[in-house]
N, C-alpha and C. Protein backbone atom coordinates (compact mmCIF):
# COMPACT_ATOMS: atom_id res chain seq x y z
N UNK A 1 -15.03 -116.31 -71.02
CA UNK A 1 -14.71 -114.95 -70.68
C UNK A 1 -13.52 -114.91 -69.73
N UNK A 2 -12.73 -114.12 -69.66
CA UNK A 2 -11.47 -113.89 -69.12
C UNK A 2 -11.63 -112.68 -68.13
N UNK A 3 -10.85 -112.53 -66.63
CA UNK A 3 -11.56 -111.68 -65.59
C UNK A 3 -9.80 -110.77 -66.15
N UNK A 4 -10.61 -109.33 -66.31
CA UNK A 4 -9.38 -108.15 -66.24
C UNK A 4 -9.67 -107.41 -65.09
N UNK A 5 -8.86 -106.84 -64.24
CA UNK A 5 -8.74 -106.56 -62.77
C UNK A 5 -9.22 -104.82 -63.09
N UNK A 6 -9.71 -103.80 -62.47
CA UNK A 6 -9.92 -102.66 -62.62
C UNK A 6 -9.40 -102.07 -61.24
N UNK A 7 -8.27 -101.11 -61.21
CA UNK A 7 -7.83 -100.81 -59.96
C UNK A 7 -8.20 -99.54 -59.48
N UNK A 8 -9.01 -99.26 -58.17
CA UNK A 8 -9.69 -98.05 -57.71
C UNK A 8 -8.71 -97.76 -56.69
N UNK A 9 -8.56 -96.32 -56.25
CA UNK A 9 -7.86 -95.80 -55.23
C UNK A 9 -9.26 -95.20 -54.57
N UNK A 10 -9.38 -95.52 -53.40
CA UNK A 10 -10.49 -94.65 -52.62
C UNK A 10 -9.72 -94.70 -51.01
N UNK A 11 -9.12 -93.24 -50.94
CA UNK A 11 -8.59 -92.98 -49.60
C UNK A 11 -7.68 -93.42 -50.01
N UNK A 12 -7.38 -94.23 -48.53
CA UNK A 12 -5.93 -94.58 -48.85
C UNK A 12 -5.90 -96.21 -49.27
N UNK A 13 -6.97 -96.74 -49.52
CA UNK A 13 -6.96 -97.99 -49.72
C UNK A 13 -7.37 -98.33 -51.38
N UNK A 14 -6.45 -99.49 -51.66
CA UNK A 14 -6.60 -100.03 -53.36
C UNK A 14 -7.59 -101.03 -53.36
N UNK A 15 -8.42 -100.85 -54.34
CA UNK A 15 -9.65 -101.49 -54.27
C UNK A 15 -9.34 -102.46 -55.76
N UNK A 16 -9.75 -103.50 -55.83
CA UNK A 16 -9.10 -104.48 -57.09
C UNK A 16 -10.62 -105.06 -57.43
N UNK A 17 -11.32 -104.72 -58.42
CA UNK A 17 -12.75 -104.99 -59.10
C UNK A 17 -12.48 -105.85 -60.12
N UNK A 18 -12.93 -107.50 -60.06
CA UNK A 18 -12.75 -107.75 -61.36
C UNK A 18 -14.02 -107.38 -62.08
N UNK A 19 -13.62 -107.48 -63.79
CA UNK A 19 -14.44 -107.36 -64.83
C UNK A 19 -14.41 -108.74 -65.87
N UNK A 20 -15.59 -108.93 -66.21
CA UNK A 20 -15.77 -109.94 -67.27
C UNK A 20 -15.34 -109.45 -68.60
N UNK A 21 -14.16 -109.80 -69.32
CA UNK A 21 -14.51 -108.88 -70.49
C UNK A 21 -13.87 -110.20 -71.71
N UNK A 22 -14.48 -109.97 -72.57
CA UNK A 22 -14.86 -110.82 -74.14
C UNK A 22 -13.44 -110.97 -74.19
N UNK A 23 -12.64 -111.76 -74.67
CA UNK A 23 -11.41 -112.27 -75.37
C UNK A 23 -11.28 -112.01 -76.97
N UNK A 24 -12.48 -111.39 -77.81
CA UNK A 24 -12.57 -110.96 -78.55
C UNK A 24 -12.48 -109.45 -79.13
N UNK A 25 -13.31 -109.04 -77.69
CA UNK A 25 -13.22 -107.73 -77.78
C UNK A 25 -11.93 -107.09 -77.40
N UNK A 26 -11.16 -108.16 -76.22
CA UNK A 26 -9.47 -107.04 -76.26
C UNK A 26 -8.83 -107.59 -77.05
N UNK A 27 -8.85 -108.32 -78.02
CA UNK A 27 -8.28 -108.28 -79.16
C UNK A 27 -8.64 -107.42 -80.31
N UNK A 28 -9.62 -107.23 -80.26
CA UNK A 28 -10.01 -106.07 -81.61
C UNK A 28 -9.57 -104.63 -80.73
N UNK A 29 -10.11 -104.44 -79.35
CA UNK A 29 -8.65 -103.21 -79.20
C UNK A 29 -7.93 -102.90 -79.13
N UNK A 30 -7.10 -103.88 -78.79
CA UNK A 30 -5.68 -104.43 -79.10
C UNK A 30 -5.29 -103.80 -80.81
N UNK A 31 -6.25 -104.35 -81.64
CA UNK A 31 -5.50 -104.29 -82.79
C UNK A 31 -5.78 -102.87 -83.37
N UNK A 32 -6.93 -102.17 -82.84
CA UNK A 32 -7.36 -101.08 -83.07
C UNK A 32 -6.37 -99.85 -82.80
N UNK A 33 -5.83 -99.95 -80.53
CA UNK A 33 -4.74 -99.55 -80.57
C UNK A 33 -3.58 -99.05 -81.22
N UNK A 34 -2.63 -100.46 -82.06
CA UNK A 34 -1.91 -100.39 -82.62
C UNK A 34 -2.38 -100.05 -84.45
N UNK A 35 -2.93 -100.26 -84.98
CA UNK A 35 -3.50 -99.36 -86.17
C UNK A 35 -3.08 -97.75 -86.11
N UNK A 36 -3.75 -97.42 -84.64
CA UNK A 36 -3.72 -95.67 -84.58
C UNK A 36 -2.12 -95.48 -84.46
N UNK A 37 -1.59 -96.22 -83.39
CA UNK A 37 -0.33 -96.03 -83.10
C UNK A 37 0.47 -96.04 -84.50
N UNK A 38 0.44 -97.11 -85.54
CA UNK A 38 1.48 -97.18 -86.47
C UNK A 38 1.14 -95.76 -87.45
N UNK A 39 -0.29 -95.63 -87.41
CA UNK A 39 -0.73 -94.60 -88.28
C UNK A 39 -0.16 -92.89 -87.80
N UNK A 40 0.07 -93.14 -86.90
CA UNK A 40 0.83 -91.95 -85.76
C UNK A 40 2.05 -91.67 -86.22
N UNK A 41 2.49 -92.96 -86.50
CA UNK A 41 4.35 -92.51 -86.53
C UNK A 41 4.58 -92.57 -88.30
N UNK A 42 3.38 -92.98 -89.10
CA UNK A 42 3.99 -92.83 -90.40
C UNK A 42 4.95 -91.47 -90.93
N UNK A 43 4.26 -90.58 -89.95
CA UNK A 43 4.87 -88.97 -91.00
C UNK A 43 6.52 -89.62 -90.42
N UNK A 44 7.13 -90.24 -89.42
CA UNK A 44 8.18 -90.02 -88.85
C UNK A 44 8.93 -91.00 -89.82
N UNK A 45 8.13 -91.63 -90.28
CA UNK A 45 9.19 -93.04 -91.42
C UNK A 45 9.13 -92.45 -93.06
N UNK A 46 8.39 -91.45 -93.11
CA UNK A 46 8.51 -90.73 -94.21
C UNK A 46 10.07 -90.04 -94.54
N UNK A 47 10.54 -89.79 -93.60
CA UNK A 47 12.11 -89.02 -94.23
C UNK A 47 12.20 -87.81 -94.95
N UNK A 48 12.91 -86.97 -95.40
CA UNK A 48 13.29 -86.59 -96.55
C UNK A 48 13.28 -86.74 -97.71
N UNK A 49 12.85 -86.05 -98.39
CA UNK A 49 11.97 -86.25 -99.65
C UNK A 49 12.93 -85.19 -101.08
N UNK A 50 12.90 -85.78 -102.24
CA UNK A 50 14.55 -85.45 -102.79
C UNK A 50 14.39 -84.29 -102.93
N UNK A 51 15.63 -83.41 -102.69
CA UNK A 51 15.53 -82.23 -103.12
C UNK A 51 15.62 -81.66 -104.28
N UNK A 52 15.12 -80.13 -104.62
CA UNK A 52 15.16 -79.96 -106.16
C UNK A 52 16.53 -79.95 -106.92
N UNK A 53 16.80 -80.08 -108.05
CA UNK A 53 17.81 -79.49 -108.62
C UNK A 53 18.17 -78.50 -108.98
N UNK A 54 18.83 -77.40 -108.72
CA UNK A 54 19.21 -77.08 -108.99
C UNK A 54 20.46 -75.70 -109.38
N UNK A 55 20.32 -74.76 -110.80
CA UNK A 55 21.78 -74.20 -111.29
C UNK A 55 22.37 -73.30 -109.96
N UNK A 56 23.12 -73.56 -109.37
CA UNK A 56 23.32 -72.98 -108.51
C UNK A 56 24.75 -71.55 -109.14
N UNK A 57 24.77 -71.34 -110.34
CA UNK A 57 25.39 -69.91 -110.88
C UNK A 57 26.99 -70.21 -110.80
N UNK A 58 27.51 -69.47 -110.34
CA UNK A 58 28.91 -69.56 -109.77
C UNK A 58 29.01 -70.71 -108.59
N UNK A 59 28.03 -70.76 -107.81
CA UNK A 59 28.56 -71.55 -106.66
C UNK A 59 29.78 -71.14 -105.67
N UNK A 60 30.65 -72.33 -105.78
CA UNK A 60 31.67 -72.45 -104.57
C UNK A 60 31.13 -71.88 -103.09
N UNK A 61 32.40 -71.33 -102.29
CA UNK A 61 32.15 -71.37 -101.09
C UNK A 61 31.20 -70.07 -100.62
N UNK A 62 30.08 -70.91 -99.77
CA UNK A 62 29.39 -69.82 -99.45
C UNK A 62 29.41 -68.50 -98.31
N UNK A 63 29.23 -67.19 -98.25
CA UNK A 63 29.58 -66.81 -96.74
C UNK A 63 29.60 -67.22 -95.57
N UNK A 64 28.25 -68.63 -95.58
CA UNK A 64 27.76 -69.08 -94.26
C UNK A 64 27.65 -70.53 -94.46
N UNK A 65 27.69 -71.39 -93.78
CA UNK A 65 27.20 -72.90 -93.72
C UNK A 65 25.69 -73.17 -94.29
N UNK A 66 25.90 -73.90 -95.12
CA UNK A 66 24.62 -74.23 -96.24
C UNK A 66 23.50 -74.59 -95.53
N UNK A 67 24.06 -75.64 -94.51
CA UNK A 67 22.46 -75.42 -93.10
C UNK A 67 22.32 -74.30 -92.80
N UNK A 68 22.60 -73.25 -92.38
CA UNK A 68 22.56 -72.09 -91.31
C UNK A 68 22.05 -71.67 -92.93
N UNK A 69 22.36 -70.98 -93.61
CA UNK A 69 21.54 -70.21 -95.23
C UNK A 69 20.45 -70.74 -95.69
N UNK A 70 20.26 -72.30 -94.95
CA UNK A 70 18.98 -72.93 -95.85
C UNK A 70 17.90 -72.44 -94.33
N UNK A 71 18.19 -72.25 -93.36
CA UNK A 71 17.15 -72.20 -92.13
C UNK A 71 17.18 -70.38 -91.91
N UNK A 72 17.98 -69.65 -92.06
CA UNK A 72 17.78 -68.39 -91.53
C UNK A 72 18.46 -67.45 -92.49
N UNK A 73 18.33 -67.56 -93.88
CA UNK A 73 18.75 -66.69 -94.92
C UNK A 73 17.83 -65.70 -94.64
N UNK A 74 16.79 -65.70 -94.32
CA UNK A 74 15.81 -64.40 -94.65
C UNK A 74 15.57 -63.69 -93.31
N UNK A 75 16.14 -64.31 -91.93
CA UNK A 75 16.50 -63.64 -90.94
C UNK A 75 18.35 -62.49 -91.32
N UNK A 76 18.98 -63.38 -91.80
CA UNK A 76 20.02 -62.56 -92.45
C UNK A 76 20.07 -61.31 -93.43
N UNK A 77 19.15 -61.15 -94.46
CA UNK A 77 18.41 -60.36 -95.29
C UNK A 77 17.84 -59.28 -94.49
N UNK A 78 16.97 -59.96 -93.62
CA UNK A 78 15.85 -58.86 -93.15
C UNK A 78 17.16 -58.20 -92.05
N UNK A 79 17.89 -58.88 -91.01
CA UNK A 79 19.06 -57.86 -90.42
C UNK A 79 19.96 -56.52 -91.29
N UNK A 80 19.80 -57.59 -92.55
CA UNK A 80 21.28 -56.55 -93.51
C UNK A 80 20.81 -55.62 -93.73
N UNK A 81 19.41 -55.54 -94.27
CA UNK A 81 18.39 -54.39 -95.11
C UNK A 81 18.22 -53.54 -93.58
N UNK A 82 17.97 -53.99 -92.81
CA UNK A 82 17.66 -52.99 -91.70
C UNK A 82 19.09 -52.36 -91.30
N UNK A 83 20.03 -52.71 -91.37
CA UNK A 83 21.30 -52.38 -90.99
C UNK A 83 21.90 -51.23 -92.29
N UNK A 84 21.03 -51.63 -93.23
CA UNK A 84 21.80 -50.43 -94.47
C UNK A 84 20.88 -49.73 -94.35
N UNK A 85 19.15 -49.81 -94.19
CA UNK A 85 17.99 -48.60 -93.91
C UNK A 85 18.13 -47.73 -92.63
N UNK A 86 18.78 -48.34 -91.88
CA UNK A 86 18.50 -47.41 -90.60
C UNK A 86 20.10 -46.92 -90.75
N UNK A 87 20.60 -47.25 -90.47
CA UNK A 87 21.84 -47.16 -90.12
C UNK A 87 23.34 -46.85 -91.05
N UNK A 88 23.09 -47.23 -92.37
CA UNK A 88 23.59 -46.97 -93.38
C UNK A 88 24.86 -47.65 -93.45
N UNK A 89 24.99 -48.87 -92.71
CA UNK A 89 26.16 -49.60 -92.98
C UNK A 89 25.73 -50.70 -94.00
N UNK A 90 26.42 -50.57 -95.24
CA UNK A 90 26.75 -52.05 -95.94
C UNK A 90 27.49 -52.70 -96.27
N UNK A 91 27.27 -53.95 -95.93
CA UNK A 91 27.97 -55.40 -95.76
C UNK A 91 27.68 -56.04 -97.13
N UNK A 92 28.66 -56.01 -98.22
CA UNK A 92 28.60 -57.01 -99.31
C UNK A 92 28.53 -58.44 -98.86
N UNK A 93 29.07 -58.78 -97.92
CA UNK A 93 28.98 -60.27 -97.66
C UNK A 93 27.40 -60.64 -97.62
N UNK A 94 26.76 -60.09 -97.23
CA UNK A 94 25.26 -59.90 -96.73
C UNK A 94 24.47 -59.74 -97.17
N UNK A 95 24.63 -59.07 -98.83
CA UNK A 95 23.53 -58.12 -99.33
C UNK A 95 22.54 -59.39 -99.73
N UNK A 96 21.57 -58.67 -100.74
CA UNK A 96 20.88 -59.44 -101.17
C UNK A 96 21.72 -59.64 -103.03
N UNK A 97 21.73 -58.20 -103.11
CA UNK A 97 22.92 -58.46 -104.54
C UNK A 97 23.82 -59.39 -104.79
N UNK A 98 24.33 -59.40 -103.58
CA UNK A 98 26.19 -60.74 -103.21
C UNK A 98 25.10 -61.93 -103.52
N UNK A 99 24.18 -62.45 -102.87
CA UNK A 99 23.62 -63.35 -103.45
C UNK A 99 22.95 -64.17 -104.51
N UNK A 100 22.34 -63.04 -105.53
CA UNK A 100 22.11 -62.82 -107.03
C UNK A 100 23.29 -62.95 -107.58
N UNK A 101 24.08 -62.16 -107.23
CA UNK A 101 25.45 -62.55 -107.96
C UNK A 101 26.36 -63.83 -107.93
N UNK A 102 26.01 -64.55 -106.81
CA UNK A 102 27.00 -66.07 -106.54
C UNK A 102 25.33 -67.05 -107.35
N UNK A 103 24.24 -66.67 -106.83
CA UNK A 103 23.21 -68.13 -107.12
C UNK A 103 22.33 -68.03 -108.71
N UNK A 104 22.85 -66.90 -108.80
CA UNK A 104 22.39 -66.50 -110.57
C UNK A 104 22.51 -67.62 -111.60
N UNK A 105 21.32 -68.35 -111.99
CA UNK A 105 21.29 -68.71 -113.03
C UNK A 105 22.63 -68.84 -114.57
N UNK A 106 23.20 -70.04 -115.05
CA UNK A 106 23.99 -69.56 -115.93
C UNK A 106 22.95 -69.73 -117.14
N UNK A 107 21.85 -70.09 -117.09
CA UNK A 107 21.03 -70.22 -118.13
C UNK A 107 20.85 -68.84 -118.68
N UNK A 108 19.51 -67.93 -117.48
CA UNK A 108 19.33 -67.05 -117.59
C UNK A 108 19.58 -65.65 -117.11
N UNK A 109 21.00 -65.97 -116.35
CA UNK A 109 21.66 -65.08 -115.25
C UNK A 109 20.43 -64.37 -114.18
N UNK A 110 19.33 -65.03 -114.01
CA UNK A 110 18.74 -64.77 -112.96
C UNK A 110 18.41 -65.77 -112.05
N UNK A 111 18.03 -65.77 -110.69
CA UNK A 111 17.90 -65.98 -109.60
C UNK A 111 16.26 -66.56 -109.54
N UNK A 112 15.69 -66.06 -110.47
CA UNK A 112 14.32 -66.17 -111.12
C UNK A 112 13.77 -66.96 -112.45
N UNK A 113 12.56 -67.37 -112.51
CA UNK A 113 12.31 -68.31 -114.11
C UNK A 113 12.25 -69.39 -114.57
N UNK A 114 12.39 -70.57 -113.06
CA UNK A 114 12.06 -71.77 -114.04
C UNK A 114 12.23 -72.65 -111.99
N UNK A 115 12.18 -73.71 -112.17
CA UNK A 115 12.02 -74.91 -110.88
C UNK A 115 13.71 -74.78 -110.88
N UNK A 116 14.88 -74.87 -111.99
CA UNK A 116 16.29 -75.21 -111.92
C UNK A 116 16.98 -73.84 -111.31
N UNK A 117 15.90 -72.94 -111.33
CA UNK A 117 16.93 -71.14 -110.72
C UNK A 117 16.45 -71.26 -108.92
N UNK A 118 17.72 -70.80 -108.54
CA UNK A 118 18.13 -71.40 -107.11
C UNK A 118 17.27 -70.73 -106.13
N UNK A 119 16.82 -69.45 -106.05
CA UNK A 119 15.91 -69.14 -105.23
C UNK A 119 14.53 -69.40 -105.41
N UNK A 120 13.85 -69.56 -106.98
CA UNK A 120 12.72 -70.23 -107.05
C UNK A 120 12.30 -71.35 -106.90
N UNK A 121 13.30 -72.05 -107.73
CA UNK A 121 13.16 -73.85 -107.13
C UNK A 121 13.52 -73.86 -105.55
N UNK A 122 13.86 -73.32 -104.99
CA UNK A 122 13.64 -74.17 -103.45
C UNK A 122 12.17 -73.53 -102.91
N UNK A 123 12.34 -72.50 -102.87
CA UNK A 123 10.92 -71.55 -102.45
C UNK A 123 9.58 -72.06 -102.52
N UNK A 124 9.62 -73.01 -104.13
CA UNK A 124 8.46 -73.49 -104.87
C UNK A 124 8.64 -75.03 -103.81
N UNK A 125 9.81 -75.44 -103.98
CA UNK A 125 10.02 -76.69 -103.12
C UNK A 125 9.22 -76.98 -101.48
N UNK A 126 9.53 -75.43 -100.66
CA UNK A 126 9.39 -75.73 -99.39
C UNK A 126 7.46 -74.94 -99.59
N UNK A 127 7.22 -74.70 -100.99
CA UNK A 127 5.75 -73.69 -100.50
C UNK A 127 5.95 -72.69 -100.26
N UNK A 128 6.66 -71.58 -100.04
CA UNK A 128 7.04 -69.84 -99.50
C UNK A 128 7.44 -69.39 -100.39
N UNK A 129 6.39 -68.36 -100.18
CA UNK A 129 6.40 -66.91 -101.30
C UNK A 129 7.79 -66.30 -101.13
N UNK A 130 8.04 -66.07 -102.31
CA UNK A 130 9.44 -65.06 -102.51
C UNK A 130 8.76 -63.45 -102.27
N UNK A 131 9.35 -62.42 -101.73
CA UNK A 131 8.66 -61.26 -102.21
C UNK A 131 10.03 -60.24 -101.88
N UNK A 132 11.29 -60.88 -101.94
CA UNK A 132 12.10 -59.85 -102.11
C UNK A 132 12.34 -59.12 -103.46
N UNK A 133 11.69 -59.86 -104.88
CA UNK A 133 11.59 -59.74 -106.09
C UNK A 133 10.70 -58.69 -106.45
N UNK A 134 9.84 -58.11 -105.65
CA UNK A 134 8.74 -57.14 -106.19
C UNK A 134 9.45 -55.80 -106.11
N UNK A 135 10.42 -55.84 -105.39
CA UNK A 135 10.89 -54.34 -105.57
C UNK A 135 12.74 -54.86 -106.22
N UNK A 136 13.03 -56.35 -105.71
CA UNK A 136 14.35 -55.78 -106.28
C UNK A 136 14.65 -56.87 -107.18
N UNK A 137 15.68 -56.29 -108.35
CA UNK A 137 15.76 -57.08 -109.54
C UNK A 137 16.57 -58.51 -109.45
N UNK A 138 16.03 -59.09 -109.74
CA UNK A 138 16.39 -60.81 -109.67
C UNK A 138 17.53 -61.41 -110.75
N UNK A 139 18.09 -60.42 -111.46
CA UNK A 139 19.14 -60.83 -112.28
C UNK A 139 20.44 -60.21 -111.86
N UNK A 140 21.62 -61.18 -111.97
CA UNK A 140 23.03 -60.16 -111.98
C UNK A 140 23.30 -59.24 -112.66
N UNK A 141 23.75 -58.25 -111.94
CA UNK A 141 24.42 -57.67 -113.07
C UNK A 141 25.31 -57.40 -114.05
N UNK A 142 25.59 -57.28 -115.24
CA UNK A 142 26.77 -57.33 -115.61
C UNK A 142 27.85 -56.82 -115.40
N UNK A 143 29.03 -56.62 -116.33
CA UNK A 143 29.71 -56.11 -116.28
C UNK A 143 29.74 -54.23 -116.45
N UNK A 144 29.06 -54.38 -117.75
CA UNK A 144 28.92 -53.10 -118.45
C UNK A 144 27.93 -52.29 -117.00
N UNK A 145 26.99 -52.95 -116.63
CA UNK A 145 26.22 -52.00 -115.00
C UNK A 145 27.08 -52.08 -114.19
N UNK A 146 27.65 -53.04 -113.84
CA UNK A 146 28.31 -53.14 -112.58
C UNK A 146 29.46 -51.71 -112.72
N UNK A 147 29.71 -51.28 -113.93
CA UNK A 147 31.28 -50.20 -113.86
C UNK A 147 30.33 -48.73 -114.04
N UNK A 148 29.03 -48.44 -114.44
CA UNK A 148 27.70 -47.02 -114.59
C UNK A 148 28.24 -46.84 -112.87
C-alpha cells in the first residue's frame, strides 16, 4: 500500500493526514478520470460536418457577407418586414422577394421542394422550421408578373 497525504486547513494551521490507499485502486481512478475527460471533449474533435449542396439560383455577390446571412438572415427579415409594416419604408436590398429572386432554384425557380433548393436544404440541414412560406410565395417571379 502506498501513503497519499490528505491536506486539512483548521484555523490557521495545515494539518497533513496520511491515508493508506490501494495502488490499484488509484489506478482504476486514474483511468476512470480520464475516460470521462476524453468522453467530454469528443463533441469538440467532432468539427464540422459537410454541408448541404446546394442550387444556389443566380448566385453571385450577395448584399451581406455569407457569415453574417448564414447567422442573422432572419434577424434581417424580421427588421425589414417591421420597417415596411410599421413604417412603410422598403428596402429591395432587404426584402424577402430580393432573396427568392437571387437563391431561386434553376430547377424549379423556387426557393422551396427538394434538400438542393437553398432555403430548404439548409433549414432541413440546421433542423429549423421555415415559416416565412405560409403566407409568402416561395417562387420568383417572372417576367410576365414582375411587369402586372
Amino acid at each position: 500500500m502506498e501513503h497519499c497525504y490528505y491536506h486539512l486547513i483548521y484555523g490557521d494551521k495545515l494539518l497533513s493526514v496520511p491515508i493508506r490507499v490501494d495502488p490499484w485502486l488509484t489506478n482504476s481512478m486514474m483511468k476512470t478520470f480520464l475516460f470521462v475527460l476524453l468522453l467530454a471533449a469528443t463533441p469538440a474533435w467532432a468539427g464540422d460536418s459537410i454541408a448541404p449542396k446546394l442550387d444556389i439560383g443566380k448566385g453571385g455577390q450577395c448584399v451581406e457577407d455569407p457569415k453574417l446571412m448564414r447567422k442573422t438572415h432572419m434577424d434581417i427579415l424580421r427588421h425589414q418586414r417591421d420597417e415596411t409594416m410599421r413604417l412603410g419604408i422598403r428596402d429591395p436590398r432587404h426584402s424577402l422577394a430580393g432573396c427568392i429572386d437571387c437563391h431561386a432554384s434553376t430547377k424549379n425557380n423556387s426557393v422551396l421542394g427538394g434538400s438542393e433548393n437553398f432555403c430548404q436544404g439548409c433549414h432541413v440541414y440546421a433542423g429549423v422550421k421555415i415559416d416565412c412560406f405560409e403566407c409568402h410565395s416561395s417562387k420568383r417571379k417572372t417576367v410576365a408578373e414582375a411587369t402586372k
